[in-house]
N, C-alpha and C. Protein backbone atom coordinates (compact mmCIF):
# COMPACT_ATOMS: atom_id res chain seq x y z
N UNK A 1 -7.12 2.21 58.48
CA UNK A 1 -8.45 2.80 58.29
C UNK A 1 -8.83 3.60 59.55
N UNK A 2 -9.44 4.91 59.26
CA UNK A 2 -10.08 6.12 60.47
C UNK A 2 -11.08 5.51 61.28
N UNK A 3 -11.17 4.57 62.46
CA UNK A 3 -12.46 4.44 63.19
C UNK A 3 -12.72 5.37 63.60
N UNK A 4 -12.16 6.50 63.82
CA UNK A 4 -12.55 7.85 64.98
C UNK A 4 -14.27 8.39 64.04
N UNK A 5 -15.43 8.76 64.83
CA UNK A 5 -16.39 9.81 64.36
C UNK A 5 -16.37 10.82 64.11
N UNK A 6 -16.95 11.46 63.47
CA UNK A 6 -16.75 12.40 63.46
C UNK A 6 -18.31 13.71 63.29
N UNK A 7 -18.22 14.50 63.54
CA UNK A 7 -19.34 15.53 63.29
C UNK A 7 -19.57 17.15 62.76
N UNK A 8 -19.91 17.39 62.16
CA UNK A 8 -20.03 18.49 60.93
C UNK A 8 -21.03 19.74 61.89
N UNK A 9 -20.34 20.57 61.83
CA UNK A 9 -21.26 22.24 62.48
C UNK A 9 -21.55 22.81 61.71
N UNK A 10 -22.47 23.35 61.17
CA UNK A 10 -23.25 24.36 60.21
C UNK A 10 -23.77 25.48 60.83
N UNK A 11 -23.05 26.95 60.79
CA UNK A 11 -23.39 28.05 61.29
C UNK A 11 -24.11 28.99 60.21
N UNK A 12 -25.32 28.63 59.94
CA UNK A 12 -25.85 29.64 59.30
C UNK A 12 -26.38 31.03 59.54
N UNK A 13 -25.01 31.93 59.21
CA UNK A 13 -25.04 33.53 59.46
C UNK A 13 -25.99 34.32 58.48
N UNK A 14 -25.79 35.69 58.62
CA UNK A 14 -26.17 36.99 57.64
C UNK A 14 -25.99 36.86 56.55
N UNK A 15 -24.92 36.65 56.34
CA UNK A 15 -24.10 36.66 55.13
C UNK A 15 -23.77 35.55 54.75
N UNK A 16 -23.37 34.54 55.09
CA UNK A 16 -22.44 33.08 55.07
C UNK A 16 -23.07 32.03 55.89
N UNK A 17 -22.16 31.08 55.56
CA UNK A 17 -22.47 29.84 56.17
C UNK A 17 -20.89 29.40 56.14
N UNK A 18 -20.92 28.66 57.75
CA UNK A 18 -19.33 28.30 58.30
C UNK A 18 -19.40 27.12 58.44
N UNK A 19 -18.90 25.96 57.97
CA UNK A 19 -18.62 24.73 58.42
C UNK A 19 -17.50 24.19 59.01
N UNK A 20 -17.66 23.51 60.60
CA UNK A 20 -16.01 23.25 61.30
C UNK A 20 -16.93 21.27 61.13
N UNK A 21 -15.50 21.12 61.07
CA UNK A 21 -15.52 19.41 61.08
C UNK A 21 -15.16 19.17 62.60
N UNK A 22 -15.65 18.54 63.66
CA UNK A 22 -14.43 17.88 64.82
C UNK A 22 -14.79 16.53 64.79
N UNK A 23 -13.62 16.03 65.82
CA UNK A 23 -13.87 14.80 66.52
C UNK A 23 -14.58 14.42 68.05
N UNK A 24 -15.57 13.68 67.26
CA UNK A 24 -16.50 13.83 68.71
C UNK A 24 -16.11 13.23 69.64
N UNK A 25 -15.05 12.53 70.05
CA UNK A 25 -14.59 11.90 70.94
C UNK A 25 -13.57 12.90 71.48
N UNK A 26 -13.43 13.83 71.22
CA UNK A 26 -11.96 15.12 71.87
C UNK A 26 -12.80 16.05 71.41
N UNK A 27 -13.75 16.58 70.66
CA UNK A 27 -14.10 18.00 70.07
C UNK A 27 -12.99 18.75 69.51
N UNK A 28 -11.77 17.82 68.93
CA UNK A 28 -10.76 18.54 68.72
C UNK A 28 -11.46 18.95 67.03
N UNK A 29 -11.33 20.18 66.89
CA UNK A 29 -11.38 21.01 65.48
C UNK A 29 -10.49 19.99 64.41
N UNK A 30 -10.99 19.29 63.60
CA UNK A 30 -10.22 19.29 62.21
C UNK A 30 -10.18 19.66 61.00
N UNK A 31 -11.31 20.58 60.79
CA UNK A 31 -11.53 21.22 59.38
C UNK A 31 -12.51 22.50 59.23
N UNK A 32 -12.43 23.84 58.67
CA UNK A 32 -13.24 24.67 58.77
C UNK A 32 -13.15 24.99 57.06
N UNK A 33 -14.70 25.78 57.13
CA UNK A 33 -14.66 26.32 55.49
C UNK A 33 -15.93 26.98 55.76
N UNK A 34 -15.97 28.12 54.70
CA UNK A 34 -16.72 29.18 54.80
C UNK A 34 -17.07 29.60 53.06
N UNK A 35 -18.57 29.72 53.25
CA UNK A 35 -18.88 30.77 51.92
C UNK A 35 -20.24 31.51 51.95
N UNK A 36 -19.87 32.41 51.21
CA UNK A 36 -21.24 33.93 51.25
C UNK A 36 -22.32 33.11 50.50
N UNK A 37 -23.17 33.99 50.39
CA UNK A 37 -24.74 33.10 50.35
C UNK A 37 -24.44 33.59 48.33
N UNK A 38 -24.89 32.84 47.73
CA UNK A 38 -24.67 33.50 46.07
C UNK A 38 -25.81 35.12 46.11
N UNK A 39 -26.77 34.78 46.80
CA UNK A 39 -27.95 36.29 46.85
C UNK A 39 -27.92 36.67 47.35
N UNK A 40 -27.20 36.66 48.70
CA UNK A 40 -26.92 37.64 49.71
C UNK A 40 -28.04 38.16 50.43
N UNK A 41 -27.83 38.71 51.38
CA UNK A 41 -29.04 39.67 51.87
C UNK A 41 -30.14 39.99 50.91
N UNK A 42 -31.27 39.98 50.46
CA UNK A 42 -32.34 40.89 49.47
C UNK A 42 -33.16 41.58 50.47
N UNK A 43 -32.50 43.13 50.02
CA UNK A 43 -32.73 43.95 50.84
C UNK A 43 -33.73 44.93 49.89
N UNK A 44 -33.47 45.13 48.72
CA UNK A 44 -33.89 45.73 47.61
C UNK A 44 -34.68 45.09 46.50
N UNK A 45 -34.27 44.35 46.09
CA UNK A 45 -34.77 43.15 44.90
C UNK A 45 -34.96 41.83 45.01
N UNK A 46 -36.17 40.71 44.56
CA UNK A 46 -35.82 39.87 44.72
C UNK A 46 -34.88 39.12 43.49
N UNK A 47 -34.54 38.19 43.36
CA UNK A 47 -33.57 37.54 42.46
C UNK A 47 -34.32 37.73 41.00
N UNK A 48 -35.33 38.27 40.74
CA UNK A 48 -35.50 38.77 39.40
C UNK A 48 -35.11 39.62 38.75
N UNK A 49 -34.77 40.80 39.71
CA UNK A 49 -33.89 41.68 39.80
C UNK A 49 -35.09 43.03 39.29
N UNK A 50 -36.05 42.51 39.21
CA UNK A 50 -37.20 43.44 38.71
C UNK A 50 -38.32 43.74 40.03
N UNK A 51 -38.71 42.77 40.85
CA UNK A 51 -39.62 42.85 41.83
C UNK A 51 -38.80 43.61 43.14
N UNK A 52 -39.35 45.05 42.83
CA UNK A 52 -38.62 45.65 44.46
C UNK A 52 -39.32 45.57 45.42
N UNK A 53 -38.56 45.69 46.70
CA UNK A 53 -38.55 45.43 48.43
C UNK A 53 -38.69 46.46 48.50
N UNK A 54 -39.97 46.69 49.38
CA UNK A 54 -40.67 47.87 50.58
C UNK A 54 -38.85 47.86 51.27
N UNK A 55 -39.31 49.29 51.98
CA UNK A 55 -38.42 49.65 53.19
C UNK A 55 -38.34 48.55 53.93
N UNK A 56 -36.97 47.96 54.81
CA UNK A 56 -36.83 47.46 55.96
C UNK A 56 -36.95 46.01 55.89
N UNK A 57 -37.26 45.58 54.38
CA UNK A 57 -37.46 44.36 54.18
C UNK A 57 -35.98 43.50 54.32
N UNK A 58 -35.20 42.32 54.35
CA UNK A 58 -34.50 41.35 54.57
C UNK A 58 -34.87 40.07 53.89
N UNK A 59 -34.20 39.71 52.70
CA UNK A 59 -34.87 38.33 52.69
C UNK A 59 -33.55 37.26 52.18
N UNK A 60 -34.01 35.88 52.41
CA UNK A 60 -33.03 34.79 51.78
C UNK A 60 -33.76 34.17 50.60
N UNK A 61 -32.51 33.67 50.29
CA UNK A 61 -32.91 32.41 49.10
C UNK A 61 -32.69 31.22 49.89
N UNK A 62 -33.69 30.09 49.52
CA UNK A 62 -33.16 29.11 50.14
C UNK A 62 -32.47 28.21 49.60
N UNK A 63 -32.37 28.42 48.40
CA UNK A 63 -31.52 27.38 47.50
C UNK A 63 -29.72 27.73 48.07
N UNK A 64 -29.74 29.08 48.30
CA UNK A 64 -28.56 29.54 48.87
C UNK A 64 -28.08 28.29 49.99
N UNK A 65 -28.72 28.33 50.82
CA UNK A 65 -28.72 27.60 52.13
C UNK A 65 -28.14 26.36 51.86
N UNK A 66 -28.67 25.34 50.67
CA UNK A 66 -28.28 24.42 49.96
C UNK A 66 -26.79 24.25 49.36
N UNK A 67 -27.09 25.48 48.14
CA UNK A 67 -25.37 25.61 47.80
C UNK A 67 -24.26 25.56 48.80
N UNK A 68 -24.89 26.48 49.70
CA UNK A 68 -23.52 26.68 50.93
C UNK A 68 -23.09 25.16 51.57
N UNK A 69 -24.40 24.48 51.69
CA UNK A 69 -24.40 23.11 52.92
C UNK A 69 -23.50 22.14 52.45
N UNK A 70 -23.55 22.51 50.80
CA UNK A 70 -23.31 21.49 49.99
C UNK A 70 -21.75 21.07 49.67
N UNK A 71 -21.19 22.74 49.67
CA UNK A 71 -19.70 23.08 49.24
C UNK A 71 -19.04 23.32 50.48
N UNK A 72 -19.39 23.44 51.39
CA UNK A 72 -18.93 23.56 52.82
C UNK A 72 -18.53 22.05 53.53
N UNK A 73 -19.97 21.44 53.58
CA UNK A 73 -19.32 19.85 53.67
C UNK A 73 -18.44 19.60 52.86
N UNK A 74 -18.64 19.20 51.93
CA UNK A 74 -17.25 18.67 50.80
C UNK A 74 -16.06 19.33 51.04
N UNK A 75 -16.18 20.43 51.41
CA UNK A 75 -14.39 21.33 51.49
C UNK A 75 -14.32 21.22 52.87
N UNK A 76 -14.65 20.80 53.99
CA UNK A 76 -14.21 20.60 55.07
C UNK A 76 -13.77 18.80 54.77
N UNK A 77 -14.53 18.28 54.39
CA UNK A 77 -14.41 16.54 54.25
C UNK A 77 -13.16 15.93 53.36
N UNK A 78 -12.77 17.48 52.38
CA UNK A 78 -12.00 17.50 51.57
C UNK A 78 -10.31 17.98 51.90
N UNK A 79 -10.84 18.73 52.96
CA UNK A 79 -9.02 19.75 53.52
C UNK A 79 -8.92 18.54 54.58
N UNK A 80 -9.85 17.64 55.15
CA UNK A 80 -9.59 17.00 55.98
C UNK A 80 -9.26 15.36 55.76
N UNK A 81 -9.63 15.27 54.51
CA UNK A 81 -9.30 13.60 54.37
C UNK A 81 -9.81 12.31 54.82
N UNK A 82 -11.26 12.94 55.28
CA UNK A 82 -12.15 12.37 56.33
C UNK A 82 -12.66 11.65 55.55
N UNK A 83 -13.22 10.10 55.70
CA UNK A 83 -14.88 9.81 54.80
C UNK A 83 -15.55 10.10 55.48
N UNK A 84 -16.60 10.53 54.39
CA UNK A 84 -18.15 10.44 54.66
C UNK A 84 -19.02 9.42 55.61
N UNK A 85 -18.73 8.77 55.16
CA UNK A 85 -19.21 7.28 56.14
C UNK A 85 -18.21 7.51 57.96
N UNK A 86 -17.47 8.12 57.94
CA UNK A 86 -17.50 8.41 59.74
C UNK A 86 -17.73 9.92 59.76
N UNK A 87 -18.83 10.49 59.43
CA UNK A 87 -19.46 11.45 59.90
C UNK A 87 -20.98 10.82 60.37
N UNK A 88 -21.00 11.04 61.61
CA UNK A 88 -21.85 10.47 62.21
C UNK A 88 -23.45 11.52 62.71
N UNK A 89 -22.81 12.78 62.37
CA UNK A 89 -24.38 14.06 62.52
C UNK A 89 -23.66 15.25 62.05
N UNK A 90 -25.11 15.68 61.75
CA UNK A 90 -24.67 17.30 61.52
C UNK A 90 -25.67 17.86 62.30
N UNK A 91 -25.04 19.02 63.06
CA UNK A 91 -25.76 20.66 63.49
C UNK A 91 -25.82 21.35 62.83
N UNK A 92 -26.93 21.83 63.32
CA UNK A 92 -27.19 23.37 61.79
C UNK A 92 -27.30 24.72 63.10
N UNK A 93 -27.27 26.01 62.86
CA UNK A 93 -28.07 26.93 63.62
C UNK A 93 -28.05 27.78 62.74
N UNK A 94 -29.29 28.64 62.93
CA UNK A 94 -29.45 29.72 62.10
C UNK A 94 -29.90 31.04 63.00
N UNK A 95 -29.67 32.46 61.92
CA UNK A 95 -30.24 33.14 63.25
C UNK A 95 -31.08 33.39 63.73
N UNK A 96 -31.65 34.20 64.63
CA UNK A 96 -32.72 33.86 65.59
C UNK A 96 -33.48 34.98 64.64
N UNK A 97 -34.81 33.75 64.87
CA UNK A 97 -36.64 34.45 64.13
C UNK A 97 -36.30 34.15 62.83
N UNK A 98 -35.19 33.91 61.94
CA UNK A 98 -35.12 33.72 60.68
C UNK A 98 -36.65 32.63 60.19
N UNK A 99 -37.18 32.98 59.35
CA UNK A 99 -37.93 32.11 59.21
C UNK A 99 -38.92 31.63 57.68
N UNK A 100 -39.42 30.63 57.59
CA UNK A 100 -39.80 30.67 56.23
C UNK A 100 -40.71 29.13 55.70
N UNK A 101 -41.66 29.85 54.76
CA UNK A 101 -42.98 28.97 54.75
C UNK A 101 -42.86 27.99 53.74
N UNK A 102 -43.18 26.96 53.92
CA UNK A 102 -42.90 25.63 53.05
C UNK A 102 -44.29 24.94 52.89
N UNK A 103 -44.16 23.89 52.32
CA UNK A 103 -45.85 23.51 51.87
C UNK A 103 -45.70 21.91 52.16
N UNK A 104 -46.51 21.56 52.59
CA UNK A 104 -46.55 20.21 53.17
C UNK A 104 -45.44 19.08 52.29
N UNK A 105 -44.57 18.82 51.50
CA UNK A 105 -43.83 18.63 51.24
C UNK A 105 -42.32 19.08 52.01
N UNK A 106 -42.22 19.99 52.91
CA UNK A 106 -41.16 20.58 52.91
C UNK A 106 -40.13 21.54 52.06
N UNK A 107 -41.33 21.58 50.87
CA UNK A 107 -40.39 22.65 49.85
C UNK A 107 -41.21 24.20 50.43
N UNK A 108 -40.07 25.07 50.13
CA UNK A 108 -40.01 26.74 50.45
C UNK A 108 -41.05 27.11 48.86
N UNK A 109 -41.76 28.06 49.14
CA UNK A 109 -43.24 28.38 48.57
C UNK A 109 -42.24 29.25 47.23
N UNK A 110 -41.45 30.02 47.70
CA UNK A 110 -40.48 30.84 46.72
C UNK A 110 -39.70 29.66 45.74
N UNK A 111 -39.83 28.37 45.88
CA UNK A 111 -39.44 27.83 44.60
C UNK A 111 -40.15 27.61 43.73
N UNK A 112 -41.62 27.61 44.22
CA UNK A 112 -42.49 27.65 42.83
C UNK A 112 -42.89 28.35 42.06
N UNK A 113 -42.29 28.02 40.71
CA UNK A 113 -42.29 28.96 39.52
C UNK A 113 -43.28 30.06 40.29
N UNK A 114 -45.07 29.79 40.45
CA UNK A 114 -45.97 30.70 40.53
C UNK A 114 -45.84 31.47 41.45
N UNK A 115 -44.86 31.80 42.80
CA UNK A 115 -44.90 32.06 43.88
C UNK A 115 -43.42 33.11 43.68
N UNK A 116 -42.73 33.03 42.88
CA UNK A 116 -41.15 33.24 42.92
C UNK A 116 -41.16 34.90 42.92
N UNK A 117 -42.16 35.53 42.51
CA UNK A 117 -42.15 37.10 42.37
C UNK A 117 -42.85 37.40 43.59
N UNK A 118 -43.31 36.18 45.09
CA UNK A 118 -43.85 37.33 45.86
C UNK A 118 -43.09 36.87 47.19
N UNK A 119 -42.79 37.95 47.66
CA UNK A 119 -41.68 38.39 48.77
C UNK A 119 -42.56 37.99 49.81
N UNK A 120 -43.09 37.22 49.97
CA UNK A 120 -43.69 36.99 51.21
C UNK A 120 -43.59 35.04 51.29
N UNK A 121 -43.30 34.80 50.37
CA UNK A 121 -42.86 33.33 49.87
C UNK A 121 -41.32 33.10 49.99
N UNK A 122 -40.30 33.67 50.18
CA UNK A 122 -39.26 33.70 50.59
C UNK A 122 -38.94 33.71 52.41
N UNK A 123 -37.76 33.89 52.88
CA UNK A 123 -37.04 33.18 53.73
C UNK A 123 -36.77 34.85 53.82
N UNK A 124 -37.67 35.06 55.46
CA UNK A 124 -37.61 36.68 56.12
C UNK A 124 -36.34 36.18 56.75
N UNK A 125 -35.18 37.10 57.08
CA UNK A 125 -34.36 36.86 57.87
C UNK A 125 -34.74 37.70 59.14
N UNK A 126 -33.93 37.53 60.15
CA UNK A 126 -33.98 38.05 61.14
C UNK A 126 -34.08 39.64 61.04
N UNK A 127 -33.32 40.07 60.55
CA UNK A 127 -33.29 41.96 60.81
C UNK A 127 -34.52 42.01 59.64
N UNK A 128 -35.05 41.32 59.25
CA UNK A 128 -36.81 41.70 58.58
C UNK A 128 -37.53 42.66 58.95
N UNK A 129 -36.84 43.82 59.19
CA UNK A 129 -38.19 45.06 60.26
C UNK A 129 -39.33 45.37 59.35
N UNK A 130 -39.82 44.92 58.52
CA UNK A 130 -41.51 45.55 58.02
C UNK A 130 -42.22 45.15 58.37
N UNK A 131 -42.41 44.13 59.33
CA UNK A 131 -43.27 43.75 60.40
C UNK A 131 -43.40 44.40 61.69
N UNK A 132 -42.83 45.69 61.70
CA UNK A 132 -42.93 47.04 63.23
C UNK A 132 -44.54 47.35 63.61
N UNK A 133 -45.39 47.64 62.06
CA UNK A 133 -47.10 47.35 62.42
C UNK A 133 -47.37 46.05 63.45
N UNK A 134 -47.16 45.21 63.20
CA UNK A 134 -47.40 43.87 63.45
C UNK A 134 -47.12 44.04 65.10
N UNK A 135 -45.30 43.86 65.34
CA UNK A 135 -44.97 44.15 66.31
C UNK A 135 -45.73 45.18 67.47
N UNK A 136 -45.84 46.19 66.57
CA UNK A 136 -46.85 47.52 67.78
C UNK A 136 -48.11 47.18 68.49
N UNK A 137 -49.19 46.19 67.28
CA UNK A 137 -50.38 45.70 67.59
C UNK A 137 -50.34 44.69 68.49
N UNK A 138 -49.08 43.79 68.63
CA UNK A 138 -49.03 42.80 69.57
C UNK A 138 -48.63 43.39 70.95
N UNK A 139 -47.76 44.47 70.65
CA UNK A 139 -47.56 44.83 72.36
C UNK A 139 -48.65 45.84 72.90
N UNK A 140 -49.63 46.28 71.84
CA UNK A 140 -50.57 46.68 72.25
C UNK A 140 -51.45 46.00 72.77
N UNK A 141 -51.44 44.82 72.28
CA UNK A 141 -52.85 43.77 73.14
C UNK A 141 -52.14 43.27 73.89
N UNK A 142 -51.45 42.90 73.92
CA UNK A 142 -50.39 42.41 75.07
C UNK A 142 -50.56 43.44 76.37
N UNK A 143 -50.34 44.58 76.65
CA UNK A 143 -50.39 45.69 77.22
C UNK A 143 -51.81 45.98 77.93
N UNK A 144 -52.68 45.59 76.77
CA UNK A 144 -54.38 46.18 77.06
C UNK A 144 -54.71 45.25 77.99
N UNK A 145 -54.36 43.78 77.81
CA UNK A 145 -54.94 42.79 78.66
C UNK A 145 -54.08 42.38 79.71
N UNK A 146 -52.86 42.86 79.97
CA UNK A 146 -51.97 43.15 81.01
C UNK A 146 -51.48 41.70 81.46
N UNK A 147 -50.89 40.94 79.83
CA UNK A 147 -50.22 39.86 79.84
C UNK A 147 -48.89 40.22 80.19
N UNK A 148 -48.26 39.31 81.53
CA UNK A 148 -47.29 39.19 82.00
C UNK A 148 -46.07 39.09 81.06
N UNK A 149 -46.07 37.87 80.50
CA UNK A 149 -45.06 37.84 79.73
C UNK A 149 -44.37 38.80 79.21
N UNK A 150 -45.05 39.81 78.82
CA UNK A 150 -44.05 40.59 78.18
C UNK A 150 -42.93 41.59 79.48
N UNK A 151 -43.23 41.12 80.15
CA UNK A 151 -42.03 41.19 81.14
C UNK A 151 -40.95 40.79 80.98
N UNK A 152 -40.89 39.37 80.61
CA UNK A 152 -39.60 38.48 80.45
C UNK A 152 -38.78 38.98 79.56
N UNK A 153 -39.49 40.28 78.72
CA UNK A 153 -39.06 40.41 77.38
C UNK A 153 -38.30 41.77 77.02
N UNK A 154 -38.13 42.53 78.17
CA UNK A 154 -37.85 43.86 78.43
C UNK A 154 -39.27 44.91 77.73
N UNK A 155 -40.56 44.27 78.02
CA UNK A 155 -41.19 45.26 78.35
C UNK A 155 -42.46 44.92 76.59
N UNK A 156 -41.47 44.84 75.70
CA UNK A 156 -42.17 44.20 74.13
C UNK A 156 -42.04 43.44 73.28
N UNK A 157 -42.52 43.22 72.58
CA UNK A 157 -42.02 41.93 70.77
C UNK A 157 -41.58 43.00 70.24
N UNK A 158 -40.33 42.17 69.80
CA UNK A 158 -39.54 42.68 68.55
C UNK A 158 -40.19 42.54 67.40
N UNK A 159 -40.21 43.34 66.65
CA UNK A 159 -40.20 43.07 65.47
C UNK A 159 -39.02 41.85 64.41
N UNK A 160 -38.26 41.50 64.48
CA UNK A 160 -37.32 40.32 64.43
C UNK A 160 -38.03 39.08 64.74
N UNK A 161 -39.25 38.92 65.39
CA UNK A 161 -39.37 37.60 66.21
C UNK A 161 -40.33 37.41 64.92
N UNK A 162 -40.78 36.08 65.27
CA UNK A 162 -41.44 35.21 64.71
C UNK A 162 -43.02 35.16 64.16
N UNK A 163 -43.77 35.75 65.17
CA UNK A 163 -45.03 35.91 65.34
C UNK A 163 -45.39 37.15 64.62
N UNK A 164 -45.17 38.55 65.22
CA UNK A 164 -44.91 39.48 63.78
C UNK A 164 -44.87 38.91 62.28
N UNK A 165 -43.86 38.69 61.96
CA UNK A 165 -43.33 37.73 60.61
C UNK A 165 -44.84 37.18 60.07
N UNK A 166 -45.36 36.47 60.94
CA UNK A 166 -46.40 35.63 60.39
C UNK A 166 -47.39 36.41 60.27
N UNK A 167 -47.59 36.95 61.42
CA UNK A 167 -48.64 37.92 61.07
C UNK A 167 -48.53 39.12 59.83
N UNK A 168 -47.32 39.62 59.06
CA UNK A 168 -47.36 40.39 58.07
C UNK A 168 -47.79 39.39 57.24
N UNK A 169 -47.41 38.28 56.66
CA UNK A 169 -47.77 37.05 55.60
C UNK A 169 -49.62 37.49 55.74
N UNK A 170 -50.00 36.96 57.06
CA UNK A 170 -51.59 36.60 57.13
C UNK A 170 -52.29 37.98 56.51
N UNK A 171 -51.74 39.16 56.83
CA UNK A 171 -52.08 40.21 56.28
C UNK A 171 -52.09 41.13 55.25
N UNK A 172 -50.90 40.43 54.94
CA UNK A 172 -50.44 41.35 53.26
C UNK A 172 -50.52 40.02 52.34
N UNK A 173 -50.15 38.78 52.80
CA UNK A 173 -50.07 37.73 51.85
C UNK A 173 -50.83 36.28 52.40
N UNK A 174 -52.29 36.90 52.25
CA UNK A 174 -53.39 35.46 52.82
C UNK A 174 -52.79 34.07 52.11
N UNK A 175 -52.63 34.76 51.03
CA UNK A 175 -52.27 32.98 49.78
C UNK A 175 -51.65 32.76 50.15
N UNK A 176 -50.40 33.18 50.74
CA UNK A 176 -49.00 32.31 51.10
C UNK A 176 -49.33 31.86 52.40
N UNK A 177 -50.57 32.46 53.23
CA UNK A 177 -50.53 32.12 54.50
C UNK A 177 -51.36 30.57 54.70
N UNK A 178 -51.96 30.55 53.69
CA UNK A 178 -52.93 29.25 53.49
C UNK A 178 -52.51 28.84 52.64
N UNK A 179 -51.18 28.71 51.98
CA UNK A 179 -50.91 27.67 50.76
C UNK A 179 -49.48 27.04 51.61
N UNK A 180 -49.06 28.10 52.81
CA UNK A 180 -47.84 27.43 53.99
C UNK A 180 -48.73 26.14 54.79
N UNK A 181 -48.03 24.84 55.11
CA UNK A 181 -48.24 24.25 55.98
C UNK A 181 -47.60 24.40 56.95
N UNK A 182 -46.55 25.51 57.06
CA UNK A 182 -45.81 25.48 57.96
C UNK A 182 -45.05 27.12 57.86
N UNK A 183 -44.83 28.32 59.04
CA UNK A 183 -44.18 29.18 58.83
C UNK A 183 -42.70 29.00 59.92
N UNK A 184 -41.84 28.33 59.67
CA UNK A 184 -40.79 27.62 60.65
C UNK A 184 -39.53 28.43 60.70
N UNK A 185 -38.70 28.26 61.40
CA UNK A 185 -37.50 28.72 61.31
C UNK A 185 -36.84 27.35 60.25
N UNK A 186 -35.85 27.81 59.79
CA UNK A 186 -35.40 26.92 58.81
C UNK A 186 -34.54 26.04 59.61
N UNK A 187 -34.99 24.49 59.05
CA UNK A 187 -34.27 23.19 59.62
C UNK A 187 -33.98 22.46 58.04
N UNK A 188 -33.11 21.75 58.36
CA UNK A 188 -32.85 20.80 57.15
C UNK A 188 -33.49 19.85 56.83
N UNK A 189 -34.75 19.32 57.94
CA UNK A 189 -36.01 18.49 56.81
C UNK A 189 -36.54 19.67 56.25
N UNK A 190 -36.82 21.16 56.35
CA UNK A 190 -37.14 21.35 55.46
C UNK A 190 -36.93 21.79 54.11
N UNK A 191 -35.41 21.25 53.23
CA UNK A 191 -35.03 21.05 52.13
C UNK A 191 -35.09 19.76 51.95
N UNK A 192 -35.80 18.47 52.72
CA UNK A 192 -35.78 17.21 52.40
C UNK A 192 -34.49 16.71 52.27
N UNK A 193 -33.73 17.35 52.64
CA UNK A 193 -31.73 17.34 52.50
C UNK A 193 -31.38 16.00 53.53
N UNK A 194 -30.72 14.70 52.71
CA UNK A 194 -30.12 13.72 53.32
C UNK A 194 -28.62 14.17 53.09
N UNK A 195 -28.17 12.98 53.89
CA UNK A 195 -26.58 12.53 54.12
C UNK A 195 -25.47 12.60 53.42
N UNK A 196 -26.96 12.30 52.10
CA UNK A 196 -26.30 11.84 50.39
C UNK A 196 -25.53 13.41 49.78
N UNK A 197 -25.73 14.19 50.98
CA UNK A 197 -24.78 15.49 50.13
C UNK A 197 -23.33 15.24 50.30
N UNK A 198 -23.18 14.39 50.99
CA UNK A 198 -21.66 14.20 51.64
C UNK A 198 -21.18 13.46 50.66
C-alpha cells in the first residue's frame, strides 16, 4: 500500500485548465492533464448564443471551471494510480483580476436561471477591457488628489484589475451589484466544491 502524499496543482489559464499531480515529500511530478474550457473565452456571445458582447468584453463560465477541476483530477489520479485518500491538498491559481460575483451562498449569479442573459453576472476574465471608462476615472481621482500609490503602479489602474471590474457592475449593472455578496477573484469555496470530486 502507497503511504507517500500526495498534492494536486490547478492552473487555471485563458483557455484551459492544467492539472500536475506531485509528491510532496520530493515535489517529484507524477501526473499531468490538461483541458480547454467547453465555452471558451465569450468574447462575442454569451452561452445563449443570442445575447451579444459590447466591444472588449471577456467572459467565463463557471460551470467550465468545474468540468475542467473535475476531469483533470480524475485523469491525473487515473494515469497515475494514485488514491484519492493520499491526496492530501489542492492549489488552484487563476489569472490575475479574473473575477466574479456570487451570492451569499457561494453560487456565481450567472447560474440563476433569472440572471443567465446578463453579462455582468458572469466571470470577467482578466483581458475584460470594457471597464477603460472606469479605469480613466480612477486614475483621474487618483491623480487629482495626488495619491501616491499609483506610483507603485507605473503611473495608473489597469483596466484588467479588479476595482474597475466592479465599478462597471455598480454602474451598468446595480442589480448584480446588490444581489453580489461578494465580487472575488475565483476560489473553490466559491463553487462550494469538496474533496468528494476525487
Amino acid at each position: 500500500m502507497d503511504n507517500k502524499k500526495y498534492a494536486i496543482g490547478l492552473d487555471f489559464g485563458t483557455q484551459s485548465c492544467r492539472a500536475l499531480l506531485v509528491d510532496v515529500a520530493t515535489g517529484e511530478e507524477i501526473a499531468t492533464d490538461a483541458m480547454e474550457y467547453p465555452h471558451g473565452v465569450m468574447d462575442e456571445y454569451l452561452p445563449d448564443k443570442t445575447t451579444k458582447l459590447e466591444q472588449d468584453w471577456a467572459l467565463q463560465h463557471p460551470k467550465d471551471y468545474l468540468d475542467v477541476m473535475s476531469s483533470t483530477i480524475k485523469n491525473v489520479l487515473k494515469k497515475s494510480g494514485i488514491s484519492s485518500d493520499n491526496v492530501i491538498g489542492i492549489g488552484i491559481d487563476f489569472t490575475t483580476c479574473t473575477m466574479i460575483p456570487i451570492d451569499k451562498n457561494n453560487q456565481p449569479l450567472c447560474l440563476k436561471k433569472e440572471l443567465e442573459k446578463n453579462p455582468h453576472a458572469y466571470v470577467k476574465l482578466w483581458k475584460h477591457h470594457a471597464t477603460q471608462k472606469e479605469a480613466n476615472e480612477i486614475n483621474r481621482i487618483a491623480k487629482e488628489r495626488g495619491e501616491s500609490f499609483l506610483e507603485r503602479y507605473g503611473g495608473k489602474i489597469s483596466s484588467e484589475w479588479l476595482i474597475p471590474k466592479i465599478w462597471q457592475v455598480l454602474n451598468e449593472a446595480p442589480e448584480i451589484y446588490e444581489l453580489a455578496d461578494r465580487l472575488d477573484p475565483p476560489l473553490l469555496e466559491n463553487f462550494c466544491v469538496e474533496l468528494s470530486l476525487l
